[in-house]
N, C-alpha and C. Protein backbone atom coordinates (compact mmCIF):
# COMPACT_ATOMS: atom_id res chain seq x y z
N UNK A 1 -16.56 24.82 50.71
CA UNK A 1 -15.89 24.83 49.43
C UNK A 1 -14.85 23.70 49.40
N UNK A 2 -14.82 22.98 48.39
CA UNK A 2 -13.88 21.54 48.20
C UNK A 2 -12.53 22.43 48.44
N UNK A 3 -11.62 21.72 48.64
CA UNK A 3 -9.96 21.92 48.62
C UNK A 3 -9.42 21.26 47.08
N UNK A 4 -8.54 21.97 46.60
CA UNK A 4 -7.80 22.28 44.62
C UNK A 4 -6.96 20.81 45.31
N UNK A 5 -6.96 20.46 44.16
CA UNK A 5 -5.73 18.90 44.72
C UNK A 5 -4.42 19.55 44.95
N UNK A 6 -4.36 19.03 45.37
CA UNK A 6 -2.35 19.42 45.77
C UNK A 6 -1.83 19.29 44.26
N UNK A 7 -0.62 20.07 44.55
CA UNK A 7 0.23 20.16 42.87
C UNK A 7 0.99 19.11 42.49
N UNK A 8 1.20 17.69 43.62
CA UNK A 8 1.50 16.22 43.14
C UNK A 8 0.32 15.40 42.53
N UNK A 9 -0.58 15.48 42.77
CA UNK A 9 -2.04 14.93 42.37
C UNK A 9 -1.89 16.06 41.01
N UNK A 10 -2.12 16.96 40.92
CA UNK A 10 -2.34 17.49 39.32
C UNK A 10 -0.79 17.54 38.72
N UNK A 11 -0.45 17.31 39.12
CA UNK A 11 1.16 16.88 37.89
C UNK A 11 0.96 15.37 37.40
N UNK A 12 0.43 14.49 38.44
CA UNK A 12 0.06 13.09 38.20
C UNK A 12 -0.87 12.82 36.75
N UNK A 13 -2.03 13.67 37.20
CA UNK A 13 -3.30 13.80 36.29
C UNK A 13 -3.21 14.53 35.09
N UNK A 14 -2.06 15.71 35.16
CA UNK A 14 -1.71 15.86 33.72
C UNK A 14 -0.59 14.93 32.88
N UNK A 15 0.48 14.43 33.61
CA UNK A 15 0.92 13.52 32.93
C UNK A 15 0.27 12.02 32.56
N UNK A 16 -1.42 11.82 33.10
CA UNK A 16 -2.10 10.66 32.63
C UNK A 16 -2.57 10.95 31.41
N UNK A 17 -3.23 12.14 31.30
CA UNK A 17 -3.71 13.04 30.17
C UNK A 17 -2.77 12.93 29.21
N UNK A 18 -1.49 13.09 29.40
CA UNK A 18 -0.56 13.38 28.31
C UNK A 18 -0.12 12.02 27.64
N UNK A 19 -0.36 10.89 28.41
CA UNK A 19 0.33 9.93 28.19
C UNK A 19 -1.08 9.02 27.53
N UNK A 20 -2.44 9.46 27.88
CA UNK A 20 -2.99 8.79 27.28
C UNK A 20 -3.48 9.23 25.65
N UNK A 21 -3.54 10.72 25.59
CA UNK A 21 -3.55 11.29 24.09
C UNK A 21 -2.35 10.74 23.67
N UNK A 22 -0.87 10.79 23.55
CA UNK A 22 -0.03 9.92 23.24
C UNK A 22 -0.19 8.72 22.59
N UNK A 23 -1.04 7.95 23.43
CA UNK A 23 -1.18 6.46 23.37
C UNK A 23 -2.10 6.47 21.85
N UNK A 24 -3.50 7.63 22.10
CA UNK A 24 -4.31 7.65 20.93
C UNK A 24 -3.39 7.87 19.51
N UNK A 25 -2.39 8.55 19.82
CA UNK A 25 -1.92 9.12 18.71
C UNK A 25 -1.19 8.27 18.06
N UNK A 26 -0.56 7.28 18.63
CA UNK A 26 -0.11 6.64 18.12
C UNK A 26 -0.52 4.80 18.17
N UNK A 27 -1.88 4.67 18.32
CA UNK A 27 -3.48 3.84 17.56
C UNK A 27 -3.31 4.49 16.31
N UNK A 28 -3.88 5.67 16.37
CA UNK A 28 -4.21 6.29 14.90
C UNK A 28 -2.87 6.14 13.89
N UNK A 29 -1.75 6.15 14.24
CA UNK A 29 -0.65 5.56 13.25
C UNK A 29 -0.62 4.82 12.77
N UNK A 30 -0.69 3.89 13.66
CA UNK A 30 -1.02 2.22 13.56
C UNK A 30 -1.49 2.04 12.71
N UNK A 31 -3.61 2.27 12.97
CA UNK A 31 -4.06 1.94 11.81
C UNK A 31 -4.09 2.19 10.78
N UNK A 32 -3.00 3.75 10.67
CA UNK A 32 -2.98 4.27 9.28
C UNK A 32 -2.29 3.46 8.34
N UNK A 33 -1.20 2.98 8.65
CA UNK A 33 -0.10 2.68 8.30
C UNK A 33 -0.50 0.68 8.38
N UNK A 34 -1.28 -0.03 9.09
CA UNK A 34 -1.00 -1.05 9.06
C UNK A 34 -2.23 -1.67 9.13
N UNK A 35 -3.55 -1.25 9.95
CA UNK A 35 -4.67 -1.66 9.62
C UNK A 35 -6.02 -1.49 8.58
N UNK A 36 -5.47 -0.18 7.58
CA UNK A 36 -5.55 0.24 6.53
C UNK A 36 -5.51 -0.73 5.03
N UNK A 37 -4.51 -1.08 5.04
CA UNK A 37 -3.51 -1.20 4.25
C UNK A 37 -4.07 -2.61 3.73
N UNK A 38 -5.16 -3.58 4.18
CA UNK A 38 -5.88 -4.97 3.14
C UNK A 38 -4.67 -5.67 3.23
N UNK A 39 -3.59 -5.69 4.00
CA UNK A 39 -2.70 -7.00 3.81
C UNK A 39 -2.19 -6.84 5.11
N UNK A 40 -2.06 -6.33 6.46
CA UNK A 40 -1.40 -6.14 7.40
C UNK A 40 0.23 -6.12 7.16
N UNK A 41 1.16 -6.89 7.60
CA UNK A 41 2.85 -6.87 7.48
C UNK A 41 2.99 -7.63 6.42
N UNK A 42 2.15 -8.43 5.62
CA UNK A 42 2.55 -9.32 4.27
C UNK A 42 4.18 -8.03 3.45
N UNK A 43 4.99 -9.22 3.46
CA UNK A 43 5.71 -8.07 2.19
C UNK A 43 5.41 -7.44 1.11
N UNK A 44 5.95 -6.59 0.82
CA UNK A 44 4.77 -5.61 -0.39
C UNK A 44 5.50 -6.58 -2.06
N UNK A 45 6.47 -7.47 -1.57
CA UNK A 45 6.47 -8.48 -2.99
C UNK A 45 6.52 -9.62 -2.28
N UNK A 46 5.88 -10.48 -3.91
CA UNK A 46 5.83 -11.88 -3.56
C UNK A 46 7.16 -12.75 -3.22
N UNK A 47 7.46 -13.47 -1.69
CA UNK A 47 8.53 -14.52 -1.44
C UNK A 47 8.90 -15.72 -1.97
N UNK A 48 7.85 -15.87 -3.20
CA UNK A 48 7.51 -17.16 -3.94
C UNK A 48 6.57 -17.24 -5.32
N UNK A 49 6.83 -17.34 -6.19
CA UNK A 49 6.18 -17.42 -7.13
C UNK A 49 4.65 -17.75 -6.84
N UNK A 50 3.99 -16.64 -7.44
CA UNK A 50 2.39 -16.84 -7.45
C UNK A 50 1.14 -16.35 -8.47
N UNK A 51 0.92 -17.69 -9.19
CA UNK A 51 0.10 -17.79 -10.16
C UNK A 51 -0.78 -16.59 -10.16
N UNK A 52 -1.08 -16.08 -11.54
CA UNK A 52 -2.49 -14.85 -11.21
C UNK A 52 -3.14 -15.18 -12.34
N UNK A 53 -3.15 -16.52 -12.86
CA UNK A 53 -4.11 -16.60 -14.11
C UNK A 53 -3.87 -15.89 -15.68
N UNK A 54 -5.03 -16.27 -16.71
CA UNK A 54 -4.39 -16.02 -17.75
C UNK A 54 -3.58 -14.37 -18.29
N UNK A 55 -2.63 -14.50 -19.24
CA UNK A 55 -2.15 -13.18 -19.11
C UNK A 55 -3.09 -12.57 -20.16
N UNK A 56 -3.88 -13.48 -20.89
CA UNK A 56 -4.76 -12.20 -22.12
C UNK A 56 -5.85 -11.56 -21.17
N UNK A 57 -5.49 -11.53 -19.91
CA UNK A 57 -6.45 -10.91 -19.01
C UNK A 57 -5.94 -9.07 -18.73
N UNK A 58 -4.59 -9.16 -19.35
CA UNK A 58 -4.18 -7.70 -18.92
C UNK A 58 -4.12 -7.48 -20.36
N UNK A 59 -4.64 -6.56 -20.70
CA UNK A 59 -4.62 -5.77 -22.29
C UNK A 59 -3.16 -5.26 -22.79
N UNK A 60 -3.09 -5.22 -23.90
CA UNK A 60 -2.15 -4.80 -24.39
C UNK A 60 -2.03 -3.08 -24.34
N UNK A 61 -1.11 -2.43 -24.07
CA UNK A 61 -0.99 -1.65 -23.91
C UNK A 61 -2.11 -0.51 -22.23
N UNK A 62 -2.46 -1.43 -21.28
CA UNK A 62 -2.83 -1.84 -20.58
C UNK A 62 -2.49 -2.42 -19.49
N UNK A 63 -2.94 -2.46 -17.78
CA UNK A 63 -2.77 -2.97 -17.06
C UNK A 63 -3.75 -3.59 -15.86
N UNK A 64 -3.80 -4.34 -15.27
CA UNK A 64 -4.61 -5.45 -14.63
C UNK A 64 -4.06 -5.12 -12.94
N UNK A 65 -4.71 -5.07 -12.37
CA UNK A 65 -4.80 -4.73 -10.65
C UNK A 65 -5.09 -6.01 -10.44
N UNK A 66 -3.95 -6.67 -9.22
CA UNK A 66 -4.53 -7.61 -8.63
C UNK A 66 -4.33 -7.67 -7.22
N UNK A 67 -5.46 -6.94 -6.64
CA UNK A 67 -5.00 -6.32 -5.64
C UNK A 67 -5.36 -7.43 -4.52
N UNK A 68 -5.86 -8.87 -4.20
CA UNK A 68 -5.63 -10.07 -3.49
C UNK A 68 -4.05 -10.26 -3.01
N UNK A 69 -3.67 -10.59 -4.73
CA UNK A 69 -2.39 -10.36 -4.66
C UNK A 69 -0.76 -9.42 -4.22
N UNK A 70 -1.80 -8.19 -4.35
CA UNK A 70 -0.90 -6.85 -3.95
C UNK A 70 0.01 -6.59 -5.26
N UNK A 71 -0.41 -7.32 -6.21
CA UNK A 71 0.39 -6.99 -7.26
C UNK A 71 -0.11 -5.86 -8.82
N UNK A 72 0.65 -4.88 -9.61
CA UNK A 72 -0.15 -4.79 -10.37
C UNK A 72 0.59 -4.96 -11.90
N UNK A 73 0.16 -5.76 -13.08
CA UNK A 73 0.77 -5.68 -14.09
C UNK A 73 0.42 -5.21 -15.07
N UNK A 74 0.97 -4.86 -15.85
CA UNK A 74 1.13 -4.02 -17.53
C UNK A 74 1.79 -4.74 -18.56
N UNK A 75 0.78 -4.36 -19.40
CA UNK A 75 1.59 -5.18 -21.21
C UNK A 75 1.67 -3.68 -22.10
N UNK A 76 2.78 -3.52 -21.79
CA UNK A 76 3.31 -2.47 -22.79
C UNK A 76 3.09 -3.14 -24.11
N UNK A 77 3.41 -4.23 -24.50
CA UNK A 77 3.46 -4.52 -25.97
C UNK A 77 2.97 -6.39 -25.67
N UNK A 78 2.53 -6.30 -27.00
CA UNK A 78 2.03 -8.08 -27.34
C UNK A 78 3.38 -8.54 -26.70
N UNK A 79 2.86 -9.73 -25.46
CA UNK A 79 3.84 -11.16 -24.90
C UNK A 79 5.02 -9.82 -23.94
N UNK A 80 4.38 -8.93 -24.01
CA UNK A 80 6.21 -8.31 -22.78
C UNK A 80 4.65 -7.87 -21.29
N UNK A 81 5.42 -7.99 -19.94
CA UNK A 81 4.92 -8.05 -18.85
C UNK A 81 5.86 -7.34 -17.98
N UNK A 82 4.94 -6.26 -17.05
CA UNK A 82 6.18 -5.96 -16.26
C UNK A 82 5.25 -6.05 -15.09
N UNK A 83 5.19 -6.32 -13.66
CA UNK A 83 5.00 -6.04 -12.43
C UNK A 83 5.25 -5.37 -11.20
N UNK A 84 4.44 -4.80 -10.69
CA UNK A 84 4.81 -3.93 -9.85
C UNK A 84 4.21 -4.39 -8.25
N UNK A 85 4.25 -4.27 -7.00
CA UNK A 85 3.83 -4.15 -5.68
C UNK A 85 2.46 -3.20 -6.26
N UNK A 86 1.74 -3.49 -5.47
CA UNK A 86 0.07 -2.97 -5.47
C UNK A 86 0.38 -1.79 -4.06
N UNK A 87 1.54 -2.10 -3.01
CA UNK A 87 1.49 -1.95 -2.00
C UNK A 87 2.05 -0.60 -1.83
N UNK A 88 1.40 0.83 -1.52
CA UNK A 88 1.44 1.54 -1.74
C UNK A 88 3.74 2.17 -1.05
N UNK A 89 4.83 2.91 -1.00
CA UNK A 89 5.57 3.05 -0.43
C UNK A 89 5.45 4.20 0.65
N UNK A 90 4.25 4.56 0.47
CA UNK A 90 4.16 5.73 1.87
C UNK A 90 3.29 5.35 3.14
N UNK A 91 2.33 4.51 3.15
CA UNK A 91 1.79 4.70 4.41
C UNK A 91 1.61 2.19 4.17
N UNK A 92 1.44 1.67 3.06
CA UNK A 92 1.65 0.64 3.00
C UNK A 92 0.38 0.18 2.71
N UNK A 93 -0.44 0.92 2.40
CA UNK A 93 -2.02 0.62 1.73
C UNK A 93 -1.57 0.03 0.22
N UNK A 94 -2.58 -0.65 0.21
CA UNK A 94 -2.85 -1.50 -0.88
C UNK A 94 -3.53 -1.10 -2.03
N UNK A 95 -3.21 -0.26 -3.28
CA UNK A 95 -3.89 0.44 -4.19
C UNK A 95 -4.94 -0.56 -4.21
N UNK A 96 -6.11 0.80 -4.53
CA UNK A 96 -7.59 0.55 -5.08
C UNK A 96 -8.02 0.07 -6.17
N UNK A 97 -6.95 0.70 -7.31
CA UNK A 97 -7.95 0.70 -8.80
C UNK A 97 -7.15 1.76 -9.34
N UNK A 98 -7.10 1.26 -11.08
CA UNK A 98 -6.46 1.68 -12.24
C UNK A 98 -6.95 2.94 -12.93
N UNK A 99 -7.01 3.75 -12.85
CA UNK A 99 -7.97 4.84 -13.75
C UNK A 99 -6.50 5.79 -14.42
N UNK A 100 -6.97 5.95 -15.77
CA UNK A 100 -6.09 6.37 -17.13
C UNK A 100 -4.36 5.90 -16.57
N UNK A 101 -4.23 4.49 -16.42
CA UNK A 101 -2.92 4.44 -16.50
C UNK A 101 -1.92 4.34 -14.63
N UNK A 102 -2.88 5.07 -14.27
CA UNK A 102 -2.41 5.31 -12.64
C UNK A 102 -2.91 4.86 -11.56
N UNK A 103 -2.25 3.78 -10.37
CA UNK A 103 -2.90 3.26 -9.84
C UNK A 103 -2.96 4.28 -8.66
N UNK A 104 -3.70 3.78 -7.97
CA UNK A 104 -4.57 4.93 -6.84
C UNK A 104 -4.55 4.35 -5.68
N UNK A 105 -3.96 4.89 -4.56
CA UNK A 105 -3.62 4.67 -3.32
C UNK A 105 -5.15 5.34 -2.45
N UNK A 106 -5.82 4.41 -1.59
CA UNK A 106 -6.92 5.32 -1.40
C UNK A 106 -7.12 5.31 -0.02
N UNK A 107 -5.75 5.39 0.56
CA UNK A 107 -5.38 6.14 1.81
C UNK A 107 -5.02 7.72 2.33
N UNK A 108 -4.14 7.73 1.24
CA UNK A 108 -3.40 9.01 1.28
C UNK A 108 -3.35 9.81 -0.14
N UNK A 109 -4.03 9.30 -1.27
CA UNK A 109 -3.73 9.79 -2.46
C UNK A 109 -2.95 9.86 -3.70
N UNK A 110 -1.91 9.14 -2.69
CA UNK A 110 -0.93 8.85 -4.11
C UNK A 110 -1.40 8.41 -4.85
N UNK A 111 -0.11 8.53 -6.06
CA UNK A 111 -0.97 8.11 -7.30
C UNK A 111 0.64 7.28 -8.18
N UNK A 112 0.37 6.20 -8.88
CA UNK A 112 1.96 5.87 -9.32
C UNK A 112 1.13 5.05 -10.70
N UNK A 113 1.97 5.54 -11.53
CA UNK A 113 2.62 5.26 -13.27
C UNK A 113 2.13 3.49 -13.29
N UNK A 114 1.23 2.72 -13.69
CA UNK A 114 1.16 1.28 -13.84
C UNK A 114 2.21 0.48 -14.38
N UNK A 115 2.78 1.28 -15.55
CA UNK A 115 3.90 0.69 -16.17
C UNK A 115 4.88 0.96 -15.84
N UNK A 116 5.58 1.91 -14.97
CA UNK A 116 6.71 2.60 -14.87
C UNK A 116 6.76 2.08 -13.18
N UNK A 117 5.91 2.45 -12.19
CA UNK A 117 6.06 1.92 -10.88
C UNK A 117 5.83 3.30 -10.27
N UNK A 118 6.73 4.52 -11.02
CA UNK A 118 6.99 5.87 -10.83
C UNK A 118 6.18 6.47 -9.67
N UNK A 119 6.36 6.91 -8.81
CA UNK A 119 5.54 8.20 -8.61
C UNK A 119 4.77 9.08 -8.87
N UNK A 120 3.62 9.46 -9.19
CA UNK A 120 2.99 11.04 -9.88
C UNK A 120 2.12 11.61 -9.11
N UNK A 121 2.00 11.26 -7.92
CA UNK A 121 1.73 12.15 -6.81
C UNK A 121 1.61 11.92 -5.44
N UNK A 122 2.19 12.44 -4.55
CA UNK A 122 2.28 12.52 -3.26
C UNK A 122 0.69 12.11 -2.37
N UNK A 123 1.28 11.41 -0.91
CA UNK A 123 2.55 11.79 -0.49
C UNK A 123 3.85 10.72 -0.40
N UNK A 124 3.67 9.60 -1.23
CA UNK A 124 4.64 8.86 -1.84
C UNK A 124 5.85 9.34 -2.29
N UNK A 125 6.65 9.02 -2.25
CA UNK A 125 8.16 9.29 -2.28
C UNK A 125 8.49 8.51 -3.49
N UNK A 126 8.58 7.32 -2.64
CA UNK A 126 9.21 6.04 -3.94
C UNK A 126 8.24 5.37 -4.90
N UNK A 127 9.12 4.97 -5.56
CA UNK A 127 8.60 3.94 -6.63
C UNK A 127 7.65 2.53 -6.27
N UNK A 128 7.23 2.15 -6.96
CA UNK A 128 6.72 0.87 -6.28
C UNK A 128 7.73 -0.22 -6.92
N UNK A 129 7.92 -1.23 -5.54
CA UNK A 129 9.26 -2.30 -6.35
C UNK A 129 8.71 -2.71 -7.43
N UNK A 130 9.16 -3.10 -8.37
CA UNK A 130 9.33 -3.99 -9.39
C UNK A 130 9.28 -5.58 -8.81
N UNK A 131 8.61 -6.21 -10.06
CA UNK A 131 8.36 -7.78 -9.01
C UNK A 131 8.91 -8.28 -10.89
N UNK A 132 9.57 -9.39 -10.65
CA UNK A 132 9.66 -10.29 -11.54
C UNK A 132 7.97 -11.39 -12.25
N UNK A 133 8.02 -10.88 -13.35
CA UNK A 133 6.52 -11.98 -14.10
C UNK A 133 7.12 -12.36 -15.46
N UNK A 134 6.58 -13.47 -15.54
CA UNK A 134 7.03 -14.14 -16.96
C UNK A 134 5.35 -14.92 -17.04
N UNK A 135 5.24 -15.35 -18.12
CA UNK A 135 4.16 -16.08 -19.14
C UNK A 135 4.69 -17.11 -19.45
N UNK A 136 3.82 -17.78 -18.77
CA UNK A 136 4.14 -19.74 -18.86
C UNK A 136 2.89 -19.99 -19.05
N UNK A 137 2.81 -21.16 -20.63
CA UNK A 137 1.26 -21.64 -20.66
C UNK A 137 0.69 -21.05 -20.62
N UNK A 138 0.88 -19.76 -21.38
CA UNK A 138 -0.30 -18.80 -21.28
C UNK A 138 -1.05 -18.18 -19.96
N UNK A 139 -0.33 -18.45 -18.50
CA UNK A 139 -0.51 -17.74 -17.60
C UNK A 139 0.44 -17.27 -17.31
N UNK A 140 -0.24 -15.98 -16.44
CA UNK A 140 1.11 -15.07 -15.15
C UNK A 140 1.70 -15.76 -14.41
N UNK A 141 3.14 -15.23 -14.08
CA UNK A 141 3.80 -15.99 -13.00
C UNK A 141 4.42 -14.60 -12.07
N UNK A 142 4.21 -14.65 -11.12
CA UNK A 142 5.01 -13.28 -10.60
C UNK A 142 5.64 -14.07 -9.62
N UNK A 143 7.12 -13.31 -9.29
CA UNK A 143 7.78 -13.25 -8.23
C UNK A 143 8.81 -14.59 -8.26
């Protein structure tokens, strides 16, 4: 019959165990939070002004995903523009897509207001920043 390892050899082997689920657990963070997310550490606003083409591309009363950009904008009214981060504030995913008004985080579910930035469902906390856009020549300018 084999001999049980000594109780320094299995204290060893459970703290490898422990330290390597550990290690998994926090991979799986990682990619939640950063390899997920279609932009890796990019800031969730633009550091520099960046063209997104014409603005009769976002409807009036309406909003336009530009999610290359990480940005998303809305025309509340003829010639007014507001912008928001595409970039989700809970896990840092990059919304999917616009459906009735709300853009859609399609990591975790959130869900946030196109025009407002707002919140309307978890597990998001915050708002999405606000980005500066103006209409020059008939194109977008963000940031």
């Amino acid at each position: 019959m084999p001999a049980s390892p000594s109780p320094a050899r299995r204290t060893v082997l459970r703290g490898a165990a422990a330290l390597a689920g550990a290690a998994g657990a926090g991979a799986a963070l990682t990619a939640c939070s950063i390899a997920t997310n279609s932009g890796g550490n990019t800031p969730a606003t633009p550091t520099a002004p960046v063209e997104l083409g014409a603005a009769a591309d976002v409807p009036v009363g309406g909003a336009k995903l530009y999610r290359e950009r990480k940005l998303i904008v809305s025309c509340p009214a003829e010639g007014e523009y507001k912008a928001f981060s595409a970039q989700c504030t809970h896990a840092g995913c990059v919304l999917d897509k616009i459906v009735e008004g709300e853009g859609n985080c399609p990591c975790h579910g959130s869900r946030f207001d196109v025009s407002t930035g707002k919140v309307l469902r978890g597990p998001a906390t915050d708002p999405l920043p606000a980005v500066p856009v103006r209409a020059e020549n008939g194109n977008l300018v963000a940031g």
